[in-house]
N, C-alpha and C. Protein backbone atom coordinates (compact mmCIF):
# COMPACT_ATOMS: atom_id res chain seq x y z
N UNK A 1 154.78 137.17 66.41
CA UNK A 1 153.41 137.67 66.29
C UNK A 1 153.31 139.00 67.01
N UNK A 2 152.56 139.61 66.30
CA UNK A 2 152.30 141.30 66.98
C UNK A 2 151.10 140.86 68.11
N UNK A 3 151.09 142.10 68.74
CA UNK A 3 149.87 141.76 70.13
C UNK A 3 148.84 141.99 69.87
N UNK A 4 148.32 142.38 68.35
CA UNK A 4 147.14 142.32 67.74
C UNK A 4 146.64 140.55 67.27
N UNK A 5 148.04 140.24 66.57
CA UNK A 5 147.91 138.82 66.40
C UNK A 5 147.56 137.82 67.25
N UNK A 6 148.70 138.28 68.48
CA UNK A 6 148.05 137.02 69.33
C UNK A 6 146.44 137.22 70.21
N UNK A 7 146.15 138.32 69.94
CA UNK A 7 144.87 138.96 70.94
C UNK A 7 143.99 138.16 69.59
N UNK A 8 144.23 138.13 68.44
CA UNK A 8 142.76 137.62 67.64
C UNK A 8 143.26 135.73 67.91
N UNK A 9 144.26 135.05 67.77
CA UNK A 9 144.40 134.10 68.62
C UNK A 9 143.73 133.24 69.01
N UNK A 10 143.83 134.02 70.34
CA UNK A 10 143.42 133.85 71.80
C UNK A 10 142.12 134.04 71.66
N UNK A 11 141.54 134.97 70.98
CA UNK A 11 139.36 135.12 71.02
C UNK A 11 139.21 134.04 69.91
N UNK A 12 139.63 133.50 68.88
CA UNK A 12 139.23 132.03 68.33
C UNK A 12 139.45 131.26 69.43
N UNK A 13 140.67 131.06 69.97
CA UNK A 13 140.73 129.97 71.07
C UNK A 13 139.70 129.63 72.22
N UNK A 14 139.36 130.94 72.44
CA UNK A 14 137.92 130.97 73.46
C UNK A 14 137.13 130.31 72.72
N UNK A 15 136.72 131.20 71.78
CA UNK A 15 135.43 130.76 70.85
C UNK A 15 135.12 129.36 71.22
N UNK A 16 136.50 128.65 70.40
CA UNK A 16 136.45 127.22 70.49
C UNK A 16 135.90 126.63 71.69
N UNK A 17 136.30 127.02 72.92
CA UNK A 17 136.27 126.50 74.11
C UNK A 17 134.69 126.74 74.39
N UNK A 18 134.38 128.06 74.31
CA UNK A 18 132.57 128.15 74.24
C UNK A 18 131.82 126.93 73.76
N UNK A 19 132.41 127.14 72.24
CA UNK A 19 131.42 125.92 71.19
C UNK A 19 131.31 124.53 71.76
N UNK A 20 132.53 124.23 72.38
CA UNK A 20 132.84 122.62 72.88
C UNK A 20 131.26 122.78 73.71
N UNK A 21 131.82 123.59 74.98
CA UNK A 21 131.07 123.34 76.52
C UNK A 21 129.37 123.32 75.81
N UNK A 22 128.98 124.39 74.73
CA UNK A 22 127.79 124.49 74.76
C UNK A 22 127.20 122.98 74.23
N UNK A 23 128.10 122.35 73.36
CA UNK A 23 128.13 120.96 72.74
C UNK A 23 128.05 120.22 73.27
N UNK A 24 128.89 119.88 74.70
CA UNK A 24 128.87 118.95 75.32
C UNK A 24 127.27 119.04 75.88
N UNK A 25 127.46 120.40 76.75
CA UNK A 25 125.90 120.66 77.43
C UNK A 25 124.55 120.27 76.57
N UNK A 26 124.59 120.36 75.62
CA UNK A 26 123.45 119.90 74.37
C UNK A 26 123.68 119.03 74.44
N UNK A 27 124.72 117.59 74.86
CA UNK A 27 124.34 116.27 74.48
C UNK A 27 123.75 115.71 76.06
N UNK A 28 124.64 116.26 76.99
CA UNK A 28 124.24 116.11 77.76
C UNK A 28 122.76 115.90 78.25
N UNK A 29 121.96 117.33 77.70
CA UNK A 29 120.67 117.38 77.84
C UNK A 29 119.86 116.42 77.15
N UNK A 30 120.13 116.08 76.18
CA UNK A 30 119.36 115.48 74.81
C UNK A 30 119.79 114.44 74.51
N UNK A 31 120.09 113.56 75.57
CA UNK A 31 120.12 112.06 75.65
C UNK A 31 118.77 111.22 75.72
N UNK A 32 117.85 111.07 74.90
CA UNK A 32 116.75 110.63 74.77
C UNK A 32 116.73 109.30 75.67
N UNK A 33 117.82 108.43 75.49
CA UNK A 33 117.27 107.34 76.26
C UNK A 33 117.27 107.47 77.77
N UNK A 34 117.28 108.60 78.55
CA UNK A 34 117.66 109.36 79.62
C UNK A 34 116.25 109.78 79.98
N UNK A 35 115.62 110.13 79.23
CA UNK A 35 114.17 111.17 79.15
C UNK A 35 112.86 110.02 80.05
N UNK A 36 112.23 111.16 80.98
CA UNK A 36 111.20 110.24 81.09
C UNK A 36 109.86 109.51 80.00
N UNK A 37 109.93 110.70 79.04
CA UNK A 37 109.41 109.98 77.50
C UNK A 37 109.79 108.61 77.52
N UNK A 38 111.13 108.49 77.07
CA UNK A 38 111.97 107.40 76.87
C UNK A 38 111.46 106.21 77.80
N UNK A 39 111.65 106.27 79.03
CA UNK A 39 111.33 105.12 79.66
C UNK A 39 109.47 104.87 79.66
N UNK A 40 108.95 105.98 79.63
CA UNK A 40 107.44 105.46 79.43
C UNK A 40 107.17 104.53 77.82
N UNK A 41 108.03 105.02 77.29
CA UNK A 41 107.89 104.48 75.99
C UNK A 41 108.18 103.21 76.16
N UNK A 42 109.33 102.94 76.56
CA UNK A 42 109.85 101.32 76.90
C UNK A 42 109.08 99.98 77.36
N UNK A 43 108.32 100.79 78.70
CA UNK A 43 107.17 100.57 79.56
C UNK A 43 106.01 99.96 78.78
N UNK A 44 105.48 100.96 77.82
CA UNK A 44 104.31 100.62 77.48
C UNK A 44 104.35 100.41 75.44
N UNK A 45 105.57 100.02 75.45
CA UNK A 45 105.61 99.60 73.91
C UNK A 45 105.31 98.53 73.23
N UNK A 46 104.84 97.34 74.00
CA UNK A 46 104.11 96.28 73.59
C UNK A 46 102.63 96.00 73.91
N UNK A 47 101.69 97.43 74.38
CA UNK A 47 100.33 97.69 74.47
C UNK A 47 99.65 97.93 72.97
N UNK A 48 98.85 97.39 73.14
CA UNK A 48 97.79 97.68 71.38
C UNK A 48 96.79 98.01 72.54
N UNK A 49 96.47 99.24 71.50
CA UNK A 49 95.13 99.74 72.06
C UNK A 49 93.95 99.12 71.07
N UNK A 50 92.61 99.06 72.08
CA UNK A 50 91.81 98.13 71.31
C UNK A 50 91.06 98.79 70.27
N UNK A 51 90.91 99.77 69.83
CA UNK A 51 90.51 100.79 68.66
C UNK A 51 91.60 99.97 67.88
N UNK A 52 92.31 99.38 67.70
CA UNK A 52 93.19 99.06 66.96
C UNK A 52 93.78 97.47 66.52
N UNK A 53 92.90 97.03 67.65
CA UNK A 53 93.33 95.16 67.99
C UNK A 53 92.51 94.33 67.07
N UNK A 54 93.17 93.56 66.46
CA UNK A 54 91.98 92.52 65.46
C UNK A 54 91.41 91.70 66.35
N UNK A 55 91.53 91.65 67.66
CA UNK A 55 90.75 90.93 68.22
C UNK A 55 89.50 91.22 68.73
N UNK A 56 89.03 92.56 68.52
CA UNK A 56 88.23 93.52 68.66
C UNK A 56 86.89 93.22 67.97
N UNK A 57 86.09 93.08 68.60
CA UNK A 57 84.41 93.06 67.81
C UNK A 57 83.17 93.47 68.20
N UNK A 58 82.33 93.87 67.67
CA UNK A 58 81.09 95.02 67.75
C UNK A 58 80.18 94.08 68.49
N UNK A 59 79.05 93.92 69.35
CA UNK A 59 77.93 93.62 69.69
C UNK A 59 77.01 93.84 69.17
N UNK A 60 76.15 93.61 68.56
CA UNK A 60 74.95 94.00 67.86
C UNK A 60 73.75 94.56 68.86
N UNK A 61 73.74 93.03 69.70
CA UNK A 61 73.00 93.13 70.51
C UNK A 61 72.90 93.92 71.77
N UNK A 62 73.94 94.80 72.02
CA UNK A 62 74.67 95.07 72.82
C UNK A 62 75.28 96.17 72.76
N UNK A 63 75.55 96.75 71.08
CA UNK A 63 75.98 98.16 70.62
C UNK A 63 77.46 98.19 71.50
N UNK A 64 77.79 97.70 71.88
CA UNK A 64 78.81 97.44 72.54
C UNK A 64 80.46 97.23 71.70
N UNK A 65 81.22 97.41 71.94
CA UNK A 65 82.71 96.69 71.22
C UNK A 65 82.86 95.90 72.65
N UNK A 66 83.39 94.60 72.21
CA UNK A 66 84.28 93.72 73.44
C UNK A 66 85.70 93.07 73.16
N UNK A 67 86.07 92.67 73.91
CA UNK A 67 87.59 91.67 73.28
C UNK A 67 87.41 89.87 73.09
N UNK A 68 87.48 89.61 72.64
CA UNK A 68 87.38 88.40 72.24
C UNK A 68 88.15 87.45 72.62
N UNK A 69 89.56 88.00 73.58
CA UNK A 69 90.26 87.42 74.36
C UNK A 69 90.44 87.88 75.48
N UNK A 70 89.10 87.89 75.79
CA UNK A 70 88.24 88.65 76.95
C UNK A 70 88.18 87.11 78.16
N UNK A 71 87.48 87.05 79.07
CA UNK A 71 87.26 85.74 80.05
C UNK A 71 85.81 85.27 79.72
N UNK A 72 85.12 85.78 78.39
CA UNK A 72 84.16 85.07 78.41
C UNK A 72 82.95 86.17 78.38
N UNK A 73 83.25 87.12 79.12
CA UNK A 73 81.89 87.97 79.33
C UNK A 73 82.34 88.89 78.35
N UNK A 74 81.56 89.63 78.08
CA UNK A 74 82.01 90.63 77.11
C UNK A 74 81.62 92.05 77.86
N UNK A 75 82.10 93.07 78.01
CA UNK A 75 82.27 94.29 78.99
C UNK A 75 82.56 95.46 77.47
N UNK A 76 81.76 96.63 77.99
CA UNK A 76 82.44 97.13 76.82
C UNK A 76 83.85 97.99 76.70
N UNK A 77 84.50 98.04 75.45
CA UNK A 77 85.29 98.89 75.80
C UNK A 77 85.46 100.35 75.86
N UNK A 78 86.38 100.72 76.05
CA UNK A 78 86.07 102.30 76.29
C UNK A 78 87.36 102.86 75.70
N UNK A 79 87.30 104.08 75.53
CA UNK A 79 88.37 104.70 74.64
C UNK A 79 89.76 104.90 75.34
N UNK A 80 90.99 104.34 74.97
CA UNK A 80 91.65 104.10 75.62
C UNK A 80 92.71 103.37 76.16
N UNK A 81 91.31 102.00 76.03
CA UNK A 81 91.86 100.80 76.31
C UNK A 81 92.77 99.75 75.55
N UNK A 82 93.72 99.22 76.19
CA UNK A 82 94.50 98.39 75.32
C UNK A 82 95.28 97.15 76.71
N UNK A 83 95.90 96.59 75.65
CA UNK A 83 96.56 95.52 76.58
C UNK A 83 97.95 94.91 75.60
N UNK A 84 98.80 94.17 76.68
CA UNK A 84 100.09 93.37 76.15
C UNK A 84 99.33 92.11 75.20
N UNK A 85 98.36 91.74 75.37
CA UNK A 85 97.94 90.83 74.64
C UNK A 85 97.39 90.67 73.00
N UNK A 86 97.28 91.95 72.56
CA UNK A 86 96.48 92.05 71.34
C UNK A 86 97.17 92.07 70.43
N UNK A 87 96.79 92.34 69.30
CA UNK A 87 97.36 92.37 68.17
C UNK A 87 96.78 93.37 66.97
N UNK A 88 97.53 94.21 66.56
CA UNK A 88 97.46 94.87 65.32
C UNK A 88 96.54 94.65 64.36
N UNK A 89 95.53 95.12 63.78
CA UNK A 89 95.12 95.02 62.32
C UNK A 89 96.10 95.07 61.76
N UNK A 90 95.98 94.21 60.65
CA UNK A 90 96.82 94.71 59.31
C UNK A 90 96.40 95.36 58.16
């Protein structure tokens, strides 16, 4: 090989070595289950919010929304709110 040859080479060979590190460094970063997203998500992935819970019902008397698997009193709800206990409309 002439010393032109091996000089173009050797700058692919870098190249390569660039592309890896920046690759690795991108997975590195962008490990989602790593992310504090990620663990809040984990945390709070079996919450139904009550805008959303079929257990959910209006007051008339009361203009109120309450939960129905509430302790009995009915309190209203507020935007926001949810719990491990509810359940989905369908």
């Amino acid at each position: 090989m002439t010393q032109e040859e091996q000089d173009q080479c050797c700058a692919v060979c870098k190249l390569e070595s660039y592309i890896d590190r920046i690759g690795q460094e991108y997975d590195e970063i962008n490990t989602f289950s790593k992310t504090a997203a990620y663990q809040l998500m984990q945390k709070y992935k079996n919450i139904v919010l009550c805008q959303e819970c079929a257990y959910r019902i209006h007051e008339e008397t009361t203009n109120a929304d309450c939960c129905r698997l509430g302790n009995g009193s009915c309190e209203g709800l507020k935007a926001g709110d949810g719990c491990s206990f509810g359940k989905r409309k369908e």
